[in-house]
C-alpha atoms as a PDB file:
ATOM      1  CA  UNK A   1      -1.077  21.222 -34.129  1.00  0.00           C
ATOM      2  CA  UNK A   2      -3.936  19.402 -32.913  1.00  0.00           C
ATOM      3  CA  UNK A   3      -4.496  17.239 -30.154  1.00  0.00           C
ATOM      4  CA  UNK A   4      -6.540  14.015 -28.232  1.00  0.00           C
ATOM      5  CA  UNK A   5      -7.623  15.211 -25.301  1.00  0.00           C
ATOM      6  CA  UNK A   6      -9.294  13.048 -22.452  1.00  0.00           C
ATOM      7  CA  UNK A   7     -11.430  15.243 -19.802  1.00  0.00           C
ATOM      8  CA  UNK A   8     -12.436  12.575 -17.596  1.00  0.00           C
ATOM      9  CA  UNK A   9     -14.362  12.360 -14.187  1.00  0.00           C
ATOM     10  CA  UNK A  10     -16.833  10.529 -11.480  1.00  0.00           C
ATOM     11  CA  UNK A  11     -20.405  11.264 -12.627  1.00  0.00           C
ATOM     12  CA  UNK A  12     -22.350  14.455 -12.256  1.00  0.00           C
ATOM     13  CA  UNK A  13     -19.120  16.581 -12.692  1.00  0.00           C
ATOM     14  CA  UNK A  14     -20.148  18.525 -15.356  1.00  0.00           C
ATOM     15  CA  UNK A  15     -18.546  16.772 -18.387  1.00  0.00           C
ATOM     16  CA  UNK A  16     -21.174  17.148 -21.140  1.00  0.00           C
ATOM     17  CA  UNK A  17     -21.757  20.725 -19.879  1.00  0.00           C
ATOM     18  CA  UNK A  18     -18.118  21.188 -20.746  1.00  0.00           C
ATOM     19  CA  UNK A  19     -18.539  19.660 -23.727  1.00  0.00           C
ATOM     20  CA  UNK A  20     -21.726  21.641 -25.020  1.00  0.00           C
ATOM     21  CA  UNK A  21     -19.899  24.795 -23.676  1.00  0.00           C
ATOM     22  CA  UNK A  22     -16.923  23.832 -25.774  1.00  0.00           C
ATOM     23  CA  UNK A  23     -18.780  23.780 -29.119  1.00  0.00           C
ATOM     24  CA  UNK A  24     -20.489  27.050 -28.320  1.00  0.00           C
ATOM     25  CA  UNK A  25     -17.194  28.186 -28.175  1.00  0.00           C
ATOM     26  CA  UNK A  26     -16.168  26.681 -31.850  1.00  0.00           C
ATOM     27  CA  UNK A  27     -19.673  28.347 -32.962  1.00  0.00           C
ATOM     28  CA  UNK A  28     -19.022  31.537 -31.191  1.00  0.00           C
ATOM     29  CA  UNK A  29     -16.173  32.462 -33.804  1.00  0.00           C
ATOM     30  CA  UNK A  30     -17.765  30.756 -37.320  1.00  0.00           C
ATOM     31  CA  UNK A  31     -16.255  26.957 -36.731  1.00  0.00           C
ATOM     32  CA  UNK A  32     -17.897  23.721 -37.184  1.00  0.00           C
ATOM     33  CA  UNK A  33     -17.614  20.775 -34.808  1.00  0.00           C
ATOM     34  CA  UNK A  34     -18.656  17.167 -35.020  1.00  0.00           C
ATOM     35  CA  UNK A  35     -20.651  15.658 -31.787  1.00  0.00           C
ATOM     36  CA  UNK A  36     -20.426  12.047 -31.483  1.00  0.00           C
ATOM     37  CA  UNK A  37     -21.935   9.751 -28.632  1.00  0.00           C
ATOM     38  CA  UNK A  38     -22.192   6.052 -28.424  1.00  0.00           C
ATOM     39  CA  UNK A  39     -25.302   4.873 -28.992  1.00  0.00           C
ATOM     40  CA  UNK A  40     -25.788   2.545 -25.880  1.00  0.00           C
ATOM     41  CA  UNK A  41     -26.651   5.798 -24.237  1.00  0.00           C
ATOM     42  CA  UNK A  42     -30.183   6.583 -25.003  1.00  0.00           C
ATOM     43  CA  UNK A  43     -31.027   8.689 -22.255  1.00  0.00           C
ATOM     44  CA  UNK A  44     -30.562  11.746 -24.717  1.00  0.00           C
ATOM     45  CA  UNK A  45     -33.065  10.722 -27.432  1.00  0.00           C
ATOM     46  CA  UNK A  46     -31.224   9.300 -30.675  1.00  0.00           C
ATOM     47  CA  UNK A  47     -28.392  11.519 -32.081  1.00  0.00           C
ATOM     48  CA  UNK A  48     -28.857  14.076 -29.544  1.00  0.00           C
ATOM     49  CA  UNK A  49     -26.282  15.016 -25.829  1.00  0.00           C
ATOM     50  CA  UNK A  50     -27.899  16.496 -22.906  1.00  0.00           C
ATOM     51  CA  UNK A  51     -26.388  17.863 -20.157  1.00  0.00           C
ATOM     52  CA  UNK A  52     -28.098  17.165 -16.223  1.00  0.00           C
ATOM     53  CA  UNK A  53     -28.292  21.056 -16.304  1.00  0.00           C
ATOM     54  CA  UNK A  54     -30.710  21.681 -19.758  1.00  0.00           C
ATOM     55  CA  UNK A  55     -27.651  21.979 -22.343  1.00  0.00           C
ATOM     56  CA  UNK A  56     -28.203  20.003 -25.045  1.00  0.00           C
ATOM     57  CA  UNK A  57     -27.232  19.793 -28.993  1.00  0.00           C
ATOM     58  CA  UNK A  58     -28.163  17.195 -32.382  1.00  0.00           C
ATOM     59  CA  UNK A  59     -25.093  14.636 -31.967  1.00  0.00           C
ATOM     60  CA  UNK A  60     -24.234  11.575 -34.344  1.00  0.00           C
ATOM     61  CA  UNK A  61     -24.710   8.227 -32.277  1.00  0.00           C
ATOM     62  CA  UNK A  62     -21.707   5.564 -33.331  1.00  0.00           C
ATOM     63  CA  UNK A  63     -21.739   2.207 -32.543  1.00  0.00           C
ATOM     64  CA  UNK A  64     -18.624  -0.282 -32.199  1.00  0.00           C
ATOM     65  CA  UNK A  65     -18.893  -1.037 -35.898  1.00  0.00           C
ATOM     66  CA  UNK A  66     -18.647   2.856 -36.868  1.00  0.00           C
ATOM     67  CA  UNK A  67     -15.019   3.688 -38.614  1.00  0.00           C
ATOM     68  CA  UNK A  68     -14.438   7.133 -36.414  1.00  0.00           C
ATOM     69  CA  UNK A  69     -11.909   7.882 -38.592  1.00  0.00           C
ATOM     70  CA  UNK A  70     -13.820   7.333 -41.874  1.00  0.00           C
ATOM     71  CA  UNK A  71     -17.075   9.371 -40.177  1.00  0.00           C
ATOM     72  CA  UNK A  72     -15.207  12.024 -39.220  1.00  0.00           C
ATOM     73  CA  UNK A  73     -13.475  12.126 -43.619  1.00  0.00           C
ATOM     74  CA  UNK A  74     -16.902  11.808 -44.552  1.00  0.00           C
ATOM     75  CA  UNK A  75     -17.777  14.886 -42.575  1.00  0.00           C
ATOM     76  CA  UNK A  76     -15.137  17.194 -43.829  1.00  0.00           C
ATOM     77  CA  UNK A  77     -16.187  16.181 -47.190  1.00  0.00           C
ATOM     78  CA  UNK A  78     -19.484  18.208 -46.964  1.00  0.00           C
ATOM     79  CA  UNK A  79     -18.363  20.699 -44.515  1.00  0.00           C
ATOM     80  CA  UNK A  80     -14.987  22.105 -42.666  1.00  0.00           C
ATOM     81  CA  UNK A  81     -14.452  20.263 -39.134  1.00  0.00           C
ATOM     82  CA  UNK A  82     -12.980  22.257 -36.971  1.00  0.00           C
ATOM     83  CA  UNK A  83     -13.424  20.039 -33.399  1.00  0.00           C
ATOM     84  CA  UNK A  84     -14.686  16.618 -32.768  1.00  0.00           C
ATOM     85  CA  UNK A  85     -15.774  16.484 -29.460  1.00  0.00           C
ATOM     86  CA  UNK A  86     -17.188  12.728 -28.086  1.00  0.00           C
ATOM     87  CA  UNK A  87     -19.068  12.583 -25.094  1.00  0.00           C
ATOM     88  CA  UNK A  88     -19.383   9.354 -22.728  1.00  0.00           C
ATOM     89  CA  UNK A  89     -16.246   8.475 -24.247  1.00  0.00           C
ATOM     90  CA  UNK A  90     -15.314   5.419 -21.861  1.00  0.00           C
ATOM     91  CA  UNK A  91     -17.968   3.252 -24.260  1.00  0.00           C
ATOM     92  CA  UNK A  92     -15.848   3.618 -27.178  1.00  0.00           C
ATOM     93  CA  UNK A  93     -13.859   0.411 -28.166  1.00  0.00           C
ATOM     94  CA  UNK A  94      -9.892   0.604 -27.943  1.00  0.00           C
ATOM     95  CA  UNK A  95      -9.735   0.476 -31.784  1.00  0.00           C
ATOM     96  CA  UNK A  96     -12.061   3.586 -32.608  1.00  0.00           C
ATOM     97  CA  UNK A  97      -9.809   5.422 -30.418  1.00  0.00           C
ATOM     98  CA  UNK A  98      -7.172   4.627 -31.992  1.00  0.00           C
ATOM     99  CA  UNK A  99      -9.427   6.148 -35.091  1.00  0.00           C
ATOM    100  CA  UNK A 100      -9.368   9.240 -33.499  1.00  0.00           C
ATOM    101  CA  UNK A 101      -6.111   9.387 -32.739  1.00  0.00           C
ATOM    102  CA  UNK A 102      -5.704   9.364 -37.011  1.00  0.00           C
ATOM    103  CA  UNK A 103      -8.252  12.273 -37.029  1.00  0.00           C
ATOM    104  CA  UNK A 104      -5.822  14.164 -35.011  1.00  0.00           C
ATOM    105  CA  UNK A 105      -2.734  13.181 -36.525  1.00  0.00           C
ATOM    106  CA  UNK A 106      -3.979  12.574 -40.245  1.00  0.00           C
ATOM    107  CA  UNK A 107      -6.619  15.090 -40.398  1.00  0.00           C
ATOM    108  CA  UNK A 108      -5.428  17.721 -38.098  1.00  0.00           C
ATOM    109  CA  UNK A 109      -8.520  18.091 -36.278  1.00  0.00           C
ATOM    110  CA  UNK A 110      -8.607  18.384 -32.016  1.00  0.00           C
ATOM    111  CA  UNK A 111     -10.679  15.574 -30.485  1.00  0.00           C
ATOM    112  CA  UNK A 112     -11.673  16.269 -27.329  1.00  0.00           C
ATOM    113  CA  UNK A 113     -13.241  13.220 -25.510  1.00  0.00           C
ATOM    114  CA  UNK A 114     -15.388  13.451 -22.526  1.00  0.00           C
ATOM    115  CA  UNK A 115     -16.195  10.294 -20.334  1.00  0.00           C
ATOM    116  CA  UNK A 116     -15.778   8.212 -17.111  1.00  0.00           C
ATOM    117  CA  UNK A 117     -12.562   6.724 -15.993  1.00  0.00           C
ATOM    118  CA  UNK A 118     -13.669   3.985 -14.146  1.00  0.00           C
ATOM    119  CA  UNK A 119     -16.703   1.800 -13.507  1.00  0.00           C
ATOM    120  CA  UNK A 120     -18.338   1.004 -10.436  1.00  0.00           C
ATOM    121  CA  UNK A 121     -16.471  -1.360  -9.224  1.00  0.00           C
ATOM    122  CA  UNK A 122     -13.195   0.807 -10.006  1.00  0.00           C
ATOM    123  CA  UNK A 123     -11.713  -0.787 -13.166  1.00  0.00           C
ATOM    124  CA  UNK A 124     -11.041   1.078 -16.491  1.00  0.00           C
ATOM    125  CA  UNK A 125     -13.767   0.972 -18.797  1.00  0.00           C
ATOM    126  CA  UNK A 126     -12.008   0.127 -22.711  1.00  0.00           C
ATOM    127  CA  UNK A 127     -12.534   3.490 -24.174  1.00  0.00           C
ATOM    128  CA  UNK A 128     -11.037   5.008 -21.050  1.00  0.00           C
ATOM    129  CA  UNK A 129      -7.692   2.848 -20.909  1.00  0.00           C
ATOM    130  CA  UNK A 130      -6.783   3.429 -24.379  1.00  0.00           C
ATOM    131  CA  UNK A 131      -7.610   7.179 -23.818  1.00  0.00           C
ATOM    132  CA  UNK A 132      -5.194   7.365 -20.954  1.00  0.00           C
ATOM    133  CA  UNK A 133      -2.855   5.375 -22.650  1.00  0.00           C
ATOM    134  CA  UNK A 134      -3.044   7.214 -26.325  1.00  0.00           C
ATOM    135  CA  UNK A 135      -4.633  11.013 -25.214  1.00  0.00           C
ATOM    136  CA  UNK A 136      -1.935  14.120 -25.605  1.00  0.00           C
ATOM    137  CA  UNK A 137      -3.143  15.577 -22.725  1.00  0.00           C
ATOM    138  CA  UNK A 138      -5.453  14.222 -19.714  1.00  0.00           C
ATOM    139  CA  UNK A 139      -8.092  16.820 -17.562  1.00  0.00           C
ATOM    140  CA  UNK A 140     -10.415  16.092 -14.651  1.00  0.00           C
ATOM    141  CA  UNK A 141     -12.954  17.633 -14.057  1.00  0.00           C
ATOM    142  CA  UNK A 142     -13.801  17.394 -10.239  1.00  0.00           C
ATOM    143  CA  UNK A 143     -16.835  16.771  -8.447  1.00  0.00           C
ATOM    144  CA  UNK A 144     -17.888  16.119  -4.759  1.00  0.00           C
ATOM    145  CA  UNK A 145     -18.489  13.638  -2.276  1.00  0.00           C
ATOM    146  CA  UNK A 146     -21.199  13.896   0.068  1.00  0.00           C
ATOM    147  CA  UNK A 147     -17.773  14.362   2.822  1.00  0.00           C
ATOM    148  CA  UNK A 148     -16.604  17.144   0.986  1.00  0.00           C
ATOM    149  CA  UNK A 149     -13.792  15.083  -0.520  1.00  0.00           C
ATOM    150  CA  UNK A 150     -13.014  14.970  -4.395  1.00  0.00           C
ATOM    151  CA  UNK A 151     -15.367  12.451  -5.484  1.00  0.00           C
ATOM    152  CA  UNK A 152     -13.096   9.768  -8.062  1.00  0.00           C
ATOM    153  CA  UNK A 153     -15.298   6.682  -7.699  1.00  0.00           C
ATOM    154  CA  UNK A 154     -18.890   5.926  -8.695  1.00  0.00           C
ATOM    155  CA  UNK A 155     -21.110   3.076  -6.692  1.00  0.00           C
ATOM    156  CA  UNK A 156     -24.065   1.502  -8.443  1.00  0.00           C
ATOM    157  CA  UNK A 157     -27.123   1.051  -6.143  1.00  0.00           C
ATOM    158  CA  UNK A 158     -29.946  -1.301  -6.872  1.00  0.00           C
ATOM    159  CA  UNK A 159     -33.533  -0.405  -6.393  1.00  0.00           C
ATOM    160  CA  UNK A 160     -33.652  -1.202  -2.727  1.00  0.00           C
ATOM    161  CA  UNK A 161     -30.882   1.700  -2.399  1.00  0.00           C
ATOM    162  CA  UNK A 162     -28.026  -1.249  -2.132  1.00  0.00           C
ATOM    163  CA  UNK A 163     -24.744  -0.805  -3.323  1.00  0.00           C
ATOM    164  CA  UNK A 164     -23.799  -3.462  -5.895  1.00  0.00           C
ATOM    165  CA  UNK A 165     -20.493  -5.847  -5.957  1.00  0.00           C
ATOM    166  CA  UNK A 166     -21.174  -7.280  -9.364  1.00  0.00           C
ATOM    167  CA  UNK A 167     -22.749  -6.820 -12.628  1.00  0.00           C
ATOM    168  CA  UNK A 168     -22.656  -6.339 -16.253  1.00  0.00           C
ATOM    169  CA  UNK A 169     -19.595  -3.577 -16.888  1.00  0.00           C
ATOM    170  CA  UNK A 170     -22.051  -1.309 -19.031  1.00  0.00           C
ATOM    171  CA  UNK A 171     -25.602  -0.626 -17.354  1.00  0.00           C
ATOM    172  CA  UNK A 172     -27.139   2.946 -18.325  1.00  0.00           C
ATOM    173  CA  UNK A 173     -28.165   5.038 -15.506  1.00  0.00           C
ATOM    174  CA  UNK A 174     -28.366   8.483 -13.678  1.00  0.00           C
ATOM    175  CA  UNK A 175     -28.888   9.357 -10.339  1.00  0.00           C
ATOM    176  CA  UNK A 176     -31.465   7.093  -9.241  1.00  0.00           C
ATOM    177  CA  UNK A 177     -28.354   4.305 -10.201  1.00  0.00           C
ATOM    178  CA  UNK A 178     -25.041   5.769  -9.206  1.00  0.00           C
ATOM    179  CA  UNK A 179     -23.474   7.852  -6.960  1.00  0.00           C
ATOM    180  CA  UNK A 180     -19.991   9.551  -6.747  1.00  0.00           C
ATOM    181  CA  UNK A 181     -18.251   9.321  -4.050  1.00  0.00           C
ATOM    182  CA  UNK A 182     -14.620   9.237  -2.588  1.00  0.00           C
ATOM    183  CA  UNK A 183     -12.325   6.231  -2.527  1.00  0.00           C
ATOM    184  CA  UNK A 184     -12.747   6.210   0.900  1.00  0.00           C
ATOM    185  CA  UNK A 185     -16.272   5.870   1.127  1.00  0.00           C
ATOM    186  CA  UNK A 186     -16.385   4.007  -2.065  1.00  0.00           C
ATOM    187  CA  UNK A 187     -14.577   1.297  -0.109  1.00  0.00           C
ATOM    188  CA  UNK A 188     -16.605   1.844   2.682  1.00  0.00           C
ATOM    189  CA  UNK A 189     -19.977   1.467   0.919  1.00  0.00           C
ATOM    190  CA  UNK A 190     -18.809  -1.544  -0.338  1.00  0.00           C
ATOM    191  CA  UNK A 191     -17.350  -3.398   2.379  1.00  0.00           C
ATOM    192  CA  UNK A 192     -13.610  -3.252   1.156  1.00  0.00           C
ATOM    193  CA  UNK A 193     -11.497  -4.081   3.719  1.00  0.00           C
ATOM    194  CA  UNK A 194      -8.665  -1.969   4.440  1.00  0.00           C
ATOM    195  CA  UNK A 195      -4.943  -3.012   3.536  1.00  0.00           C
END
């Protein structure tokens, strides 16, 4: 029986490496897999995922006009799916998860979703709150603060090395932009006060 799953984390935890490793593993034993990736995020190159580490692999960029559901049937029509797997995830709009949640339960096909839970101010991205809310099963995937702590929060910087209070929701970046951190020094680096 197939399932959503939503492997979620802070940035830098690995989460396209896991999803590159898991389609080597569909590969590894004669199985097809769909990639899919919004297409806000260029920092691949069009229709392509790349992990920080050198993975990468040809992907099919969606915007929020893209049927996932109807993609994914079109797929299957030239070629057995075996796995979707969609990385940065949280940019997906509520209704084409619900689309995938049809792939798994009409087509019988695992999606496994890779993205951020929150943004940098701490609130749910779209395509993370309906994941949460809709996924069979939810997986982090840790990384570190600079403490030592588990790192759940990411903090936006400007180009004078500030951390940012406000902004657009969506803003593409990497390390030079963000940084993950713990909630404590999340709060901390931007001037929460406590209780």
């Amino acid at each position: 029986m197939a399932k959503l799953y939503f492997y979620y984390s802070a940035m830098n935890a690995g989460k396209t490496t896991n999803l590159l490793q898991s389609r080597h593993n569909y590969a590894e034993r004669g199985m097809n897999t769909l990639v899919l990736k919004p297409r806000i995020d260029s920092r691949s190159g069009e229709n392509r995922v790349r992990s920080r580490i050198g993975l990468e692999a040809d992907a099919v960029d969606v915007d929020s006009s893209v049927n996932l559901l109807d993609l994914v049937a079109d797929a299957c029509d030239r070629q057995p799916i075996h796995c979707v797997l969609v990385d940065e995830s949280q940019f997906l709009s509520a209704q084409q998860v619900d689309q995938l949640t049809e792939v798994v339960d009409a087509l019988d096909i695992p999606v496994l979703a890779y993205g951020l839970r929150t943004d940098f101010l701490g609130m749910l991205f779209e395509g993370s709150r309906q994941l949460l809310a809709l996924a069979d099963e939810l997986r982090e995937i840790k990384t570190v603060c600079h403490c030592g702590r588990k790192a759940t929060m990411v903090v936006r910087f400007d180009d004078e090395g500030r951390p940012l209070r406000g902004g657009d929701q969506i803003q593409i970046g990497g390390n030079e932009t963000y940084v993950s951190m713990c909630r404590r020094h999340f709060k901390e680096s931007l001037k929460i006060p406590a209780g």
